[in-house]
PDB file of N, CA and C in Angstrom:
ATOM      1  N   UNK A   1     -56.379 218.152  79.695  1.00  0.00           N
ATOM      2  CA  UNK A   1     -57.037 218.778  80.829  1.00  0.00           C
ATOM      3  C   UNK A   1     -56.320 218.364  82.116  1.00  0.00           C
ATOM      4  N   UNK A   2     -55.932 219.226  82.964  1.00  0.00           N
ATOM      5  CA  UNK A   2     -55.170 218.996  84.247  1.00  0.00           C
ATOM      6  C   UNK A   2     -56.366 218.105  85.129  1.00  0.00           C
ATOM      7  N   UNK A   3     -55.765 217.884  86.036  1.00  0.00           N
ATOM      8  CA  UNK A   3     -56.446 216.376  87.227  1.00  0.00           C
ATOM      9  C   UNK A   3     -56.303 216.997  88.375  1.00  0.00           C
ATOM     10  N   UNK A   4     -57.488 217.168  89.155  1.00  0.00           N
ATOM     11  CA  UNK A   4     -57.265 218.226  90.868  1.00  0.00           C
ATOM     12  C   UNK A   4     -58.122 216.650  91.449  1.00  0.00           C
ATOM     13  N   UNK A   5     -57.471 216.501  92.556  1.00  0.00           N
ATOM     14  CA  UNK A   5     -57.408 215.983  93.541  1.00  0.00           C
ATOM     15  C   UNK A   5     -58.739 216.325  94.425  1.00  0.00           C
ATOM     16  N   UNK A   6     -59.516 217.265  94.316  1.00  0.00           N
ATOM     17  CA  UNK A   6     -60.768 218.088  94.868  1.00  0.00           C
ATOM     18  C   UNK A   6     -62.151 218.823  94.073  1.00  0.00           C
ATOM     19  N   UNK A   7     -62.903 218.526  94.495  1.00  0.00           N
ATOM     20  CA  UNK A   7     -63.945 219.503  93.963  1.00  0.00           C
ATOM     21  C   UNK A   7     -64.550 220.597  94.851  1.00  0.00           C
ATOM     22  N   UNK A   8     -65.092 221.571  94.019  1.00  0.00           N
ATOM     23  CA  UNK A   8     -65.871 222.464  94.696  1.00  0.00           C
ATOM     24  C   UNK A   8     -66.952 222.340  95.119  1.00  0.00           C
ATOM     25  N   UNK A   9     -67.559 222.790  95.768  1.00  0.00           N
ATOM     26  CA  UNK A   9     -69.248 222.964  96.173  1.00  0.00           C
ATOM     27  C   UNK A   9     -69.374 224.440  96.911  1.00  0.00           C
ATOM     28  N   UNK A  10     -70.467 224.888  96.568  1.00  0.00           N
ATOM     29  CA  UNK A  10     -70.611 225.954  96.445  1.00  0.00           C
ATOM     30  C   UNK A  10     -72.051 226.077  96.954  1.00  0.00           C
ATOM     31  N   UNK A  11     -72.563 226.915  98.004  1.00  0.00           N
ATOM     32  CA  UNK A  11     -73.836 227.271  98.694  1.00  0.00           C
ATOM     33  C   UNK A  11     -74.351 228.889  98.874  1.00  0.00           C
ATOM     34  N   UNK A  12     -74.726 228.864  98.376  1.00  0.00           N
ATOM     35  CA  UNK A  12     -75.669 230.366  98.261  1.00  0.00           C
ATOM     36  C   UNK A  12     -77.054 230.408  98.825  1.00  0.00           C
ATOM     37  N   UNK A  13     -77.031 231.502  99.572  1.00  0.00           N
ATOM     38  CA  UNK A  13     -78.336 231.777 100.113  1.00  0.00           C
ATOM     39  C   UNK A  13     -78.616 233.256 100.225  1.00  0.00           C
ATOM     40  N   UNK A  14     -79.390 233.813 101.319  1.00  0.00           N
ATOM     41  CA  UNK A  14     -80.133 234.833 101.433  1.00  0.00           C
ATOM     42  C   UNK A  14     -80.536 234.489 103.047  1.00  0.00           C
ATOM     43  N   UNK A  15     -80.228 235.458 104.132  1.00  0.00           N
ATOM     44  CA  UNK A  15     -80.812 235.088 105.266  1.00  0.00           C
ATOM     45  C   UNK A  15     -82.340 235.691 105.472  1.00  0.00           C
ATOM     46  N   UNK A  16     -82.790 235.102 106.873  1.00  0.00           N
ATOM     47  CA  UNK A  16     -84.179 235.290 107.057  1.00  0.00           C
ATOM     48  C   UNK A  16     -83.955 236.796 107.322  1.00  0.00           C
ATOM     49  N   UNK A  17     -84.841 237.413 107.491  1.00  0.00           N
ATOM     50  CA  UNK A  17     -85.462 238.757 107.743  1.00  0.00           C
ATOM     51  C   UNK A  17     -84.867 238.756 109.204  1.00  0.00           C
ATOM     52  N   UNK A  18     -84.264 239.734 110.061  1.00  0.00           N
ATOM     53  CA  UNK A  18     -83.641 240.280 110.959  1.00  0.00           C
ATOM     54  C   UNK A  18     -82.248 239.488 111.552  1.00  0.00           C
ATOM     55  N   UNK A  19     -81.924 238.231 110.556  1.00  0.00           N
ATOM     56  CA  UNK A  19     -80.727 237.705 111.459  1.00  0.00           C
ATOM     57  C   UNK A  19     -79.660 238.806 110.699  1.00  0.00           C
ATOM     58  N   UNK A  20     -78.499 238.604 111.766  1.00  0.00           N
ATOM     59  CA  UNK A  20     -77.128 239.437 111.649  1.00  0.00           C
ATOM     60  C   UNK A  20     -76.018 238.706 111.075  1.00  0.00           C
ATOM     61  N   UNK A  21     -74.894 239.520 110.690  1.00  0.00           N
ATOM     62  CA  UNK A  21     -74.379 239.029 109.643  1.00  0.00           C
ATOM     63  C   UNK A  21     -73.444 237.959 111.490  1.00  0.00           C
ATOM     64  N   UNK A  22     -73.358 238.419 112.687  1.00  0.00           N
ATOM     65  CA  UNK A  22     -73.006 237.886 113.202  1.00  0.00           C
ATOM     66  C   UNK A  22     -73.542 236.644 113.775  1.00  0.00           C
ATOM     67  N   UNK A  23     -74.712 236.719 113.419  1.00  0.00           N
ATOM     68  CA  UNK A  23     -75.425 235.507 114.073  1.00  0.00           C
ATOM     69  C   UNK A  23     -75.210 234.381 113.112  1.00  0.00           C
ATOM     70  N   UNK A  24     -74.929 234.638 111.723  1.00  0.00           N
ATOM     71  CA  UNK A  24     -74.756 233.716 110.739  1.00  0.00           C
ATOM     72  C   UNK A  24     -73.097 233.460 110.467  1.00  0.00           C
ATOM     73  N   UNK A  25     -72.113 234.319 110.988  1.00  0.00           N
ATOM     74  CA  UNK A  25     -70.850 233.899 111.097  1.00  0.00           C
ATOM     75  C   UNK A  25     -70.964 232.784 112.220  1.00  0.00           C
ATOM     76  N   UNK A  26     -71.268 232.923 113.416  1.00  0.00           N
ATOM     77  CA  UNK A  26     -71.648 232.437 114.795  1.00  0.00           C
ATOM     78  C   UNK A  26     -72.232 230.952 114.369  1.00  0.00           C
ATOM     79  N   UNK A  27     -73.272 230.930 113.489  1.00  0.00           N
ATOM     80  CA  UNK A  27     -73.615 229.874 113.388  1.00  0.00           C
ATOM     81  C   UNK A  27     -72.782 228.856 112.752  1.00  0.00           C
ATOM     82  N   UNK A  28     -72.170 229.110 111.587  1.00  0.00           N
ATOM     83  CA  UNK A  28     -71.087 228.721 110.409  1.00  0.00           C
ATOM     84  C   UNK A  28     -70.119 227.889 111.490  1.00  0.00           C
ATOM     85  N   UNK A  29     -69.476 229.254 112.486  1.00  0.00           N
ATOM     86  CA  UNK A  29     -68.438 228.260 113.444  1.00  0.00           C
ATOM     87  C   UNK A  29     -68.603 227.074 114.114  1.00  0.00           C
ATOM     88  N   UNK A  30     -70.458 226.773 114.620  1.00  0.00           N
ATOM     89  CA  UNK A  30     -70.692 226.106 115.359  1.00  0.00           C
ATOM     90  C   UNK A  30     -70.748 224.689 114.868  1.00  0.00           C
ATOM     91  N   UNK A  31     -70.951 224.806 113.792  1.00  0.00           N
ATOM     92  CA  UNK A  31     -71.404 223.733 112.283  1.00  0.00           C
ATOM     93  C   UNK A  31     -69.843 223.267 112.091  1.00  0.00           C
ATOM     94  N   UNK A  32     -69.345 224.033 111.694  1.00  0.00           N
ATOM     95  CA  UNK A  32     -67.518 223.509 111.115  1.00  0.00           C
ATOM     96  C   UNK A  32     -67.527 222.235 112.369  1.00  0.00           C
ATOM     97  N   UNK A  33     -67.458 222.561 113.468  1.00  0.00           N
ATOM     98  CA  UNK A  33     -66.849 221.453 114.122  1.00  0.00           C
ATOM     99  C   UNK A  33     -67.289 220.123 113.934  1.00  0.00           C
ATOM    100  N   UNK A  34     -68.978 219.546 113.395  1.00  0.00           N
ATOM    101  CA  UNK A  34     -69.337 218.591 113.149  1.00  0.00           C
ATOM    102  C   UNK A  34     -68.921 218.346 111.476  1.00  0.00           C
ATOM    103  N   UNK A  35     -68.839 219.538 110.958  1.00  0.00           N
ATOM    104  CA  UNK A  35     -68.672 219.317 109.408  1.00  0.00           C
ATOM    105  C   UNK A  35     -67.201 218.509 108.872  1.00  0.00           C
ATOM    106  N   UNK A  36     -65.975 219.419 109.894  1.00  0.00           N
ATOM    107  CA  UNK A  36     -64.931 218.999 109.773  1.00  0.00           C
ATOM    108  C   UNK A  36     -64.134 217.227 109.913  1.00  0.00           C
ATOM    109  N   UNK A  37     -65.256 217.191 110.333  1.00  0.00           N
ATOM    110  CA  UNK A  37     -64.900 215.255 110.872  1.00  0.00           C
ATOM    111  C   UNK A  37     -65.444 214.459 109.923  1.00  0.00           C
ATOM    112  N   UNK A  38     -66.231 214.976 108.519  1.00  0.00           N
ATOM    113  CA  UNK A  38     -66.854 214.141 107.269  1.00  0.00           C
ATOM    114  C   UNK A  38     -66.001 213.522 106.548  1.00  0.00           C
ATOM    115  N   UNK A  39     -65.786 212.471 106.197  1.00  0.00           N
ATOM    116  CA  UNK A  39     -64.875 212.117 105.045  1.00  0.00           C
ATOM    117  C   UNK A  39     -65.106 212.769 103.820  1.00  0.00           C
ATOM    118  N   UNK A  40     -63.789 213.586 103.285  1.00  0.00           N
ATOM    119  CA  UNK A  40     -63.758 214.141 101.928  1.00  0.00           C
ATOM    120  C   UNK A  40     -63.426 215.683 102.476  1.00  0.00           C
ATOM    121  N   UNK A  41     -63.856 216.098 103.954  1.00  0.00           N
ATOM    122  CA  UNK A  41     -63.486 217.360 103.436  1.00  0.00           C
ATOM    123  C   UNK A  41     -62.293 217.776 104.197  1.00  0.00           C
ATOM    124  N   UNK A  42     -62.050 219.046 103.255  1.00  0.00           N
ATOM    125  CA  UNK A  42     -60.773 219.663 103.283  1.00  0.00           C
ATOM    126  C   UNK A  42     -60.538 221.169 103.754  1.00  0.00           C
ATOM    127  N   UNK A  43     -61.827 221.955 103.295  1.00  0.00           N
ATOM    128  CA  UNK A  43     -61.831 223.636 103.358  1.00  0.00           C
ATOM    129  C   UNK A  43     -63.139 223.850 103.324  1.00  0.00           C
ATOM    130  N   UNK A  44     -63.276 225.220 103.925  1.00  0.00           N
ATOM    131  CA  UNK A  44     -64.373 225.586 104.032  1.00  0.00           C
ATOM    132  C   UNK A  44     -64.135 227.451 104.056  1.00  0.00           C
ATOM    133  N   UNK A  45     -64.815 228.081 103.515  1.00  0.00           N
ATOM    134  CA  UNK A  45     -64.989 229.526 103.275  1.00  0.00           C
ATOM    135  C   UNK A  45     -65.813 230.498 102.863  1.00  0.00           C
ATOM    136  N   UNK A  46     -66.527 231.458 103.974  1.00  0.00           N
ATOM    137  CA  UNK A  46     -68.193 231.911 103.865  1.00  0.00           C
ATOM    138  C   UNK A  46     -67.464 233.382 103.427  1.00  0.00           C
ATOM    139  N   UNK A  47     -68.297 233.532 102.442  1.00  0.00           N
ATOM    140  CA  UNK A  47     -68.535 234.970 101.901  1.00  0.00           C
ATOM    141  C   UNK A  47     -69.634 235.796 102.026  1.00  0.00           C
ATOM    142  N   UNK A  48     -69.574 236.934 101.990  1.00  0.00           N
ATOM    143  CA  UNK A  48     -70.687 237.593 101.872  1.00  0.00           C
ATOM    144  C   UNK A  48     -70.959 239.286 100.986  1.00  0.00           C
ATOM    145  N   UNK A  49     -71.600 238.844  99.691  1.00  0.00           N
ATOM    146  CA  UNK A  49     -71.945 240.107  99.049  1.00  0.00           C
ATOM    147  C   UNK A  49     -72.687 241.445  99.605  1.00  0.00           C
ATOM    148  N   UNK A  50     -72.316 242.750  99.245  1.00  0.00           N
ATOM    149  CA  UNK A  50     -72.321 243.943  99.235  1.00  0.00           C
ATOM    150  C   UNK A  50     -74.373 243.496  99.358  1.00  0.00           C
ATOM    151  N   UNK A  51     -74.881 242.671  98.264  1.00  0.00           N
ATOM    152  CA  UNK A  51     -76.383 242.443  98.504  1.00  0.00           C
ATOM    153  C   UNK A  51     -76.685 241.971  99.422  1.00  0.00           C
ATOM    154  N   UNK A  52     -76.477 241.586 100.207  1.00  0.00           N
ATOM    155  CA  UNK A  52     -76.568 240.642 101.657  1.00  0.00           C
ATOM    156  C   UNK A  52     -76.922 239.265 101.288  1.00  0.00           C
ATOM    157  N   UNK A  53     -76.502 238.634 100.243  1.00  0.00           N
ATOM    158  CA  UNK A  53     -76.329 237.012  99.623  1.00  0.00           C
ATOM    159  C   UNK A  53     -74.954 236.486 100.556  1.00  0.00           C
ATOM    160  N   UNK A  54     -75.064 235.661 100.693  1.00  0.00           N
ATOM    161  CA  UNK A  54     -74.165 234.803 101.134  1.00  0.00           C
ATOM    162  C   UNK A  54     -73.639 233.584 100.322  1.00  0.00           C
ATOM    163  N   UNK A  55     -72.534 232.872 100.148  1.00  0.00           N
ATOM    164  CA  UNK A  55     -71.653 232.128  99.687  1.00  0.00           C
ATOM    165  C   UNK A  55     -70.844 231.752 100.286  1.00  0.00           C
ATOM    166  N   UNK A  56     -71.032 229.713 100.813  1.00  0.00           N
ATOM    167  CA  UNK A  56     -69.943 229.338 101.124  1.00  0.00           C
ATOM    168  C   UNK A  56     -69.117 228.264  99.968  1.00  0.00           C
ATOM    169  N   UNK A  57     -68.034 228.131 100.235  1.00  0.00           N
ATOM    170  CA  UNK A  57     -67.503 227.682  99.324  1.00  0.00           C
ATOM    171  C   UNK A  57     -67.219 226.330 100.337  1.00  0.00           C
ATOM    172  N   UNK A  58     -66.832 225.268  99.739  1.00  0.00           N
ATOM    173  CA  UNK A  58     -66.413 223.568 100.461  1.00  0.00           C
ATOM    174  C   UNK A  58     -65.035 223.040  99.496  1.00  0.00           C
ATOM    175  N   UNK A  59     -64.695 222.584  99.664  1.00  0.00           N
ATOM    176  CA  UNK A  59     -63.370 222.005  99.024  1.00  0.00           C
ATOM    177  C   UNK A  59     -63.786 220.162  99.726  1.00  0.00           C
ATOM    178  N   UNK A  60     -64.052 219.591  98.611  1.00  0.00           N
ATOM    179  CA  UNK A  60     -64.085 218.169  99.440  1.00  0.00           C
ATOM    180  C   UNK A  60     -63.369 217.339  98.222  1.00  0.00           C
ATOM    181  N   UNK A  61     -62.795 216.174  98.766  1.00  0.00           N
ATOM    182  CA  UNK A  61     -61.848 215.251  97.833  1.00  0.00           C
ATOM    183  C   UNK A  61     -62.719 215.029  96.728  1.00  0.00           C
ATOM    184  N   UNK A  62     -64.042 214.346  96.580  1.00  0.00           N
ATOM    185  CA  UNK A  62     -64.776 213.706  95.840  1.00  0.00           C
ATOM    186  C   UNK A  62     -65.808 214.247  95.567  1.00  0.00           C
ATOM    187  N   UNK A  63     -66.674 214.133  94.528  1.00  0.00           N
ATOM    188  CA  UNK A  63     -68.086 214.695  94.360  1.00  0.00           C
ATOM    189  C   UNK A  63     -69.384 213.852  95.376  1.00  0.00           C
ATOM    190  N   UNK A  64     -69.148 212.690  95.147  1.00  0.00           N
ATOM    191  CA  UNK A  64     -69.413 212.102  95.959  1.00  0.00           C
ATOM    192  C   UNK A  64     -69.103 211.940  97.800  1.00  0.00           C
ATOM    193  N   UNK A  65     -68.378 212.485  98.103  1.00  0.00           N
ATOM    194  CA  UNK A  65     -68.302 213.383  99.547  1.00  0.00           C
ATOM    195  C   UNK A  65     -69.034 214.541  99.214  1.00  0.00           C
ATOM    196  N   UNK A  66     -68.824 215.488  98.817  1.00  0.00           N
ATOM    197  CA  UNK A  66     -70.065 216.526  98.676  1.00  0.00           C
ATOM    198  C   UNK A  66     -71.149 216.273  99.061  1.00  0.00           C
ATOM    199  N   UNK A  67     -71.587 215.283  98.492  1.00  0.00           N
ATOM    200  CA  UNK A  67     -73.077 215.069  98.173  1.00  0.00           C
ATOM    201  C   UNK A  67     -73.602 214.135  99.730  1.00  0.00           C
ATOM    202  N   UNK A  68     -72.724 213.479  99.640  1.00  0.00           N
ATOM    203  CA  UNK A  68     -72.941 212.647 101.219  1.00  0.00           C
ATOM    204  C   UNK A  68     -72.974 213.684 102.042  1.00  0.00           C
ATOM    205  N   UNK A  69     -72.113 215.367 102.192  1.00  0.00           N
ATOM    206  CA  UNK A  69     -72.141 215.660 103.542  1.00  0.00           C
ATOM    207  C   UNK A  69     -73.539 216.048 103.725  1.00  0.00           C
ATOM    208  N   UNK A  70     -74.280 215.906 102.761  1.00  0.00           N
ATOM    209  CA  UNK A  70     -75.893 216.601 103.324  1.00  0.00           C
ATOM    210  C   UNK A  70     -76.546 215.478 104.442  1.00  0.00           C
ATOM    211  N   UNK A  71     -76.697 214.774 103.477  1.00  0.00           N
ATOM    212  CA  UNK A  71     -76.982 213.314 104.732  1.00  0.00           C
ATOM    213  C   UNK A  71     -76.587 213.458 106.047  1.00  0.00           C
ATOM    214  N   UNK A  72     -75.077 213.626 105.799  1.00  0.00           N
ATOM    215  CA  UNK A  72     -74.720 213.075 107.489  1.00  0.00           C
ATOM    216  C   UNK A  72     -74.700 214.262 107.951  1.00  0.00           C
ATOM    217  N   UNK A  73     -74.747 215.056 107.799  1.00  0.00           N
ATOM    218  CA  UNK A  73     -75.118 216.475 108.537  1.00  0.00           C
ATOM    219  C   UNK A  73     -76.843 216.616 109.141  1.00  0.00           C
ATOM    220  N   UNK A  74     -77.862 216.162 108.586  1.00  0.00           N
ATOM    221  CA  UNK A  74     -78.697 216.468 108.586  1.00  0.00           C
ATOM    222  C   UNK A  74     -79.477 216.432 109.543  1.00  0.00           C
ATOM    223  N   UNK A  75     -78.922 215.137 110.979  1.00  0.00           N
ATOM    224  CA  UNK A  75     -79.669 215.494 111.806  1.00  0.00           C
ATOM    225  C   UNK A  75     -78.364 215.999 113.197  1.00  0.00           C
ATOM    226  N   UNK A  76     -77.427 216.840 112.280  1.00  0.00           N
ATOM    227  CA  UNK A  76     -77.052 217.809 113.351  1.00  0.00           C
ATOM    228  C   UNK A  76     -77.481 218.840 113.807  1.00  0.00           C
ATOM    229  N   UNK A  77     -77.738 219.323 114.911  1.00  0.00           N
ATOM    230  CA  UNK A  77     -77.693 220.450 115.662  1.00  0.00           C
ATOM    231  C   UNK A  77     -77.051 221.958 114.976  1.00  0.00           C
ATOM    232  N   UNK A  78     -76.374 221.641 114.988  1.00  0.00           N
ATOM    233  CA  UNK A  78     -75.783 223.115 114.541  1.00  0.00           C
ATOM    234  C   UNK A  78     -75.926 222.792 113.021  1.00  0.00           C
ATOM    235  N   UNK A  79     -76.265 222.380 112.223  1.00  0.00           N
ATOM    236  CA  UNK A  79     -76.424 222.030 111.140  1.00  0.00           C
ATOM    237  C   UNK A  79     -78.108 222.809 110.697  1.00  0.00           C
ATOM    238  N   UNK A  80     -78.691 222.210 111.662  1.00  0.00           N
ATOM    239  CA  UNK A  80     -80.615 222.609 111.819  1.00  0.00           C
ATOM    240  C   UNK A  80     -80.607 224.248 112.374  1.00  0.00           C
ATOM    241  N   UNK A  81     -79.598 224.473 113.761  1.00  0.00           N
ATOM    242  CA  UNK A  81     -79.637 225.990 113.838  1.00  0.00           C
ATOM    243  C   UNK A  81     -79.305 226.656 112.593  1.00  0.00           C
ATOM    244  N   UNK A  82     -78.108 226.496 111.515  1.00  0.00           N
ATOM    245  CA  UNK A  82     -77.964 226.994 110.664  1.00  0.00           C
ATOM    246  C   UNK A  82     -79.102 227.350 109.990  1.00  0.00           C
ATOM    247  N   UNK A  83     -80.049 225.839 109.677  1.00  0.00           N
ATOM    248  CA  UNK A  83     -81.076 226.359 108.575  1.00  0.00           C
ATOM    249  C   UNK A  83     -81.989 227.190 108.982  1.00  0.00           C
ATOM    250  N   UNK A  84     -81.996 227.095 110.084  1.00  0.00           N
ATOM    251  CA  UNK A  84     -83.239 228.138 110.772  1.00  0.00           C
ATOM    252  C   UNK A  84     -82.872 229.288 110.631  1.00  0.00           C
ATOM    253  N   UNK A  85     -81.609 229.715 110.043  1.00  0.00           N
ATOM    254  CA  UNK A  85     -81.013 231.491 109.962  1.00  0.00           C
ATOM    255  C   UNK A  85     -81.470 231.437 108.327  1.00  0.00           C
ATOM    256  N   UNK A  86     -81.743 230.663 107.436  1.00  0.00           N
ATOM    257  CA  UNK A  86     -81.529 230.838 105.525  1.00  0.00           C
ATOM    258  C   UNK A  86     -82.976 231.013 105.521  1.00  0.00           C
ATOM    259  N   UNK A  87     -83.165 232.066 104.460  1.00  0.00           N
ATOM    260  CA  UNK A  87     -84.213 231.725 103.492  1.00  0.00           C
ATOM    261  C   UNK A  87     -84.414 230.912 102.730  1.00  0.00           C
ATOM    262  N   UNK A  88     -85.106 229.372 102.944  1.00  0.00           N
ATOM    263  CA  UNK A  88     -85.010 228.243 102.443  1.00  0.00           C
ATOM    264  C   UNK A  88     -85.297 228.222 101.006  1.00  0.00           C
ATOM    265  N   UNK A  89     -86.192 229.375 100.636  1.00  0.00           N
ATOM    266  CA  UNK A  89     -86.393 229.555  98.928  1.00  0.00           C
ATOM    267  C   UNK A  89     -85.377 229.862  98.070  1.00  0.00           C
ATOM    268  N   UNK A  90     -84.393 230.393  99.135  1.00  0.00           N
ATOM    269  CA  UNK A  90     -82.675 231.156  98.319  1.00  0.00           C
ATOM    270  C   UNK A  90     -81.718 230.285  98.265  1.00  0.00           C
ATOM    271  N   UNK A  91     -81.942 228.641  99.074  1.00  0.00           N
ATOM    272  CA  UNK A  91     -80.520 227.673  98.954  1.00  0.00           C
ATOM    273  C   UNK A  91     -80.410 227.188  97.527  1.00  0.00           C
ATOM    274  N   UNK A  92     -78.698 227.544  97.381  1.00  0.00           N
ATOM    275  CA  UNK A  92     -78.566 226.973  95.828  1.00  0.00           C
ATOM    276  C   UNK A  92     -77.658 225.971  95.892  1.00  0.00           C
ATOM    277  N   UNK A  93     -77.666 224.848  95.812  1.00  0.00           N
ATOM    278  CA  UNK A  93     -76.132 223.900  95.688  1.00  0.00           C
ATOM    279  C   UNK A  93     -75.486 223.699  94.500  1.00  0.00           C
ATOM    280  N   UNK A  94     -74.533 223.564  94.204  1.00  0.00           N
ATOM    281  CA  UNK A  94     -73.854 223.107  92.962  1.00  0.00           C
ATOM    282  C   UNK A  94     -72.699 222.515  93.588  1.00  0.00           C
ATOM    283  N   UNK A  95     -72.229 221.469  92.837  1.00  0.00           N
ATOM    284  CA  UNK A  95     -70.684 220.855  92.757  1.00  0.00           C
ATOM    285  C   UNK A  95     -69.973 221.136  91.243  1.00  0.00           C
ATOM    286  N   UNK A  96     -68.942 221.931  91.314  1.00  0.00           N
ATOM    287  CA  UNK A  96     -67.938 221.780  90.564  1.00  0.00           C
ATOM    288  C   UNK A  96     -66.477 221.100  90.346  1.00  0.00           C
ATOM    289  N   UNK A  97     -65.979 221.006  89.112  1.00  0.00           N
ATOM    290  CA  UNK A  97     -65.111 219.992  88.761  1.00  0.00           C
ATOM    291  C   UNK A  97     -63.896 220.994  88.744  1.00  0.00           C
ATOM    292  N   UNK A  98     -62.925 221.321  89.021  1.00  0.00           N
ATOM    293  CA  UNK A  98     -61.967 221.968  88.596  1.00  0.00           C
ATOM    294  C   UNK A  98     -61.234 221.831  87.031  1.00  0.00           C
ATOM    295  N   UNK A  99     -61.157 222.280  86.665  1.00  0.00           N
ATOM    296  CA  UNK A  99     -60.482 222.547  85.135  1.00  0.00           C
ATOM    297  C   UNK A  99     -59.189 222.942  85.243  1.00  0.00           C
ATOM    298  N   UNK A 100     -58.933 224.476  85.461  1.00  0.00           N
ATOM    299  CA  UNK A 100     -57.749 225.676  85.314  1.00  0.00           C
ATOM    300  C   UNK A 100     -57.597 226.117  87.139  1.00  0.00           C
ATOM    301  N   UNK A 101     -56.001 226.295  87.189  1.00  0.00           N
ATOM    302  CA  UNK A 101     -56.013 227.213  88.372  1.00  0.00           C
ATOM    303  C   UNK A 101     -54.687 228.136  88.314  1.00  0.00           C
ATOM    304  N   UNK A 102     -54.720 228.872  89.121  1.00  0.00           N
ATOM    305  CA  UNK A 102     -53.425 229.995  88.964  1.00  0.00           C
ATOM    306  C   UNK A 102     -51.991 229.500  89.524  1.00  0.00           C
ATOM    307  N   UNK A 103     -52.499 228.629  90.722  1.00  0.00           N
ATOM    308  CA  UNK A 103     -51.410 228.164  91.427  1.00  0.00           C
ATOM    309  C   UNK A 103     -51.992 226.952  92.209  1.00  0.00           C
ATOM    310  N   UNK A 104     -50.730 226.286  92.786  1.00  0.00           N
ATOM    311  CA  UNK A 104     -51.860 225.366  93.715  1.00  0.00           C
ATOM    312  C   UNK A 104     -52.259 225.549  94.716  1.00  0.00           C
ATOM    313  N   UNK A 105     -53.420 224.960  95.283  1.00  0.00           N
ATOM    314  CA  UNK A 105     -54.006 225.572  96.773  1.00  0.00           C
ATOM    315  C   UNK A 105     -53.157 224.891  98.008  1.00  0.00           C
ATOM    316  N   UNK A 106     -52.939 225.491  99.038  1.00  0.00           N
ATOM    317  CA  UNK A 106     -52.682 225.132 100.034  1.00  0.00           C
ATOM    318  C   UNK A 106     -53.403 225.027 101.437  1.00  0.00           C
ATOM    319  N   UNK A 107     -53.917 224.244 101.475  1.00  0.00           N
ATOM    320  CA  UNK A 107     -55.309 223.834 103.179  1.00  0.00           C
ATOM    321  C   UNK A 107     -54.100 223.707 104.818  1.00  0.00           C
TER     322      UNK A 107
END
């Protein structure tokens, strides 16, 4: 089995009833800047399905960075505006391990 240097984490939601897909890009940007200074991370990348679900993806060194950035995020600001845009019944977290990849990533 190959050895990656990173894991995934992965966030899915559903926004509240009338926010915009801009108000939740808007928010995402405001967040990166406190997010980006965590130990472990590396990438960050918000998607958004044709259903109006959302998916961000995290790239952090360790599983254990993952899991810490909730903590130290938690009594950020743009961290709390964020949650105030999710349908809190729709947050999904997972951390994944990498296995297989096509090529290597470049951050």
């Amino acid at each position: 089995m190959a050895t990656f240097d990173y894991v995934v984490e992965t966030v899915t939601w559903h926004a509240q009833a009338g926010v915009t897909e801009q108000q939740m890009i808007l928010a995402i940007q405001m967040m990166l800047a406190d997010l980006k200074v965590l130990p472990g991370f590396i990438h960050e990348l918000l998607t958004l399905a044709p259903d109006g679900s959302w998916m961000q993806l995290y790239y952090w060194q360790t599983a254990a960075d993952a899991h810490n950035s909730n903590q130290l995020m938690a009594d950020k600001a743009s961290f709390n505006d964020l949650i105030a845009l999710l349908n809190p019944q729709s947050i999904k977290i997972e951390i994944y391990q990498p296995v297989q990849t096509s090529s290597a990533l470049k951050f």
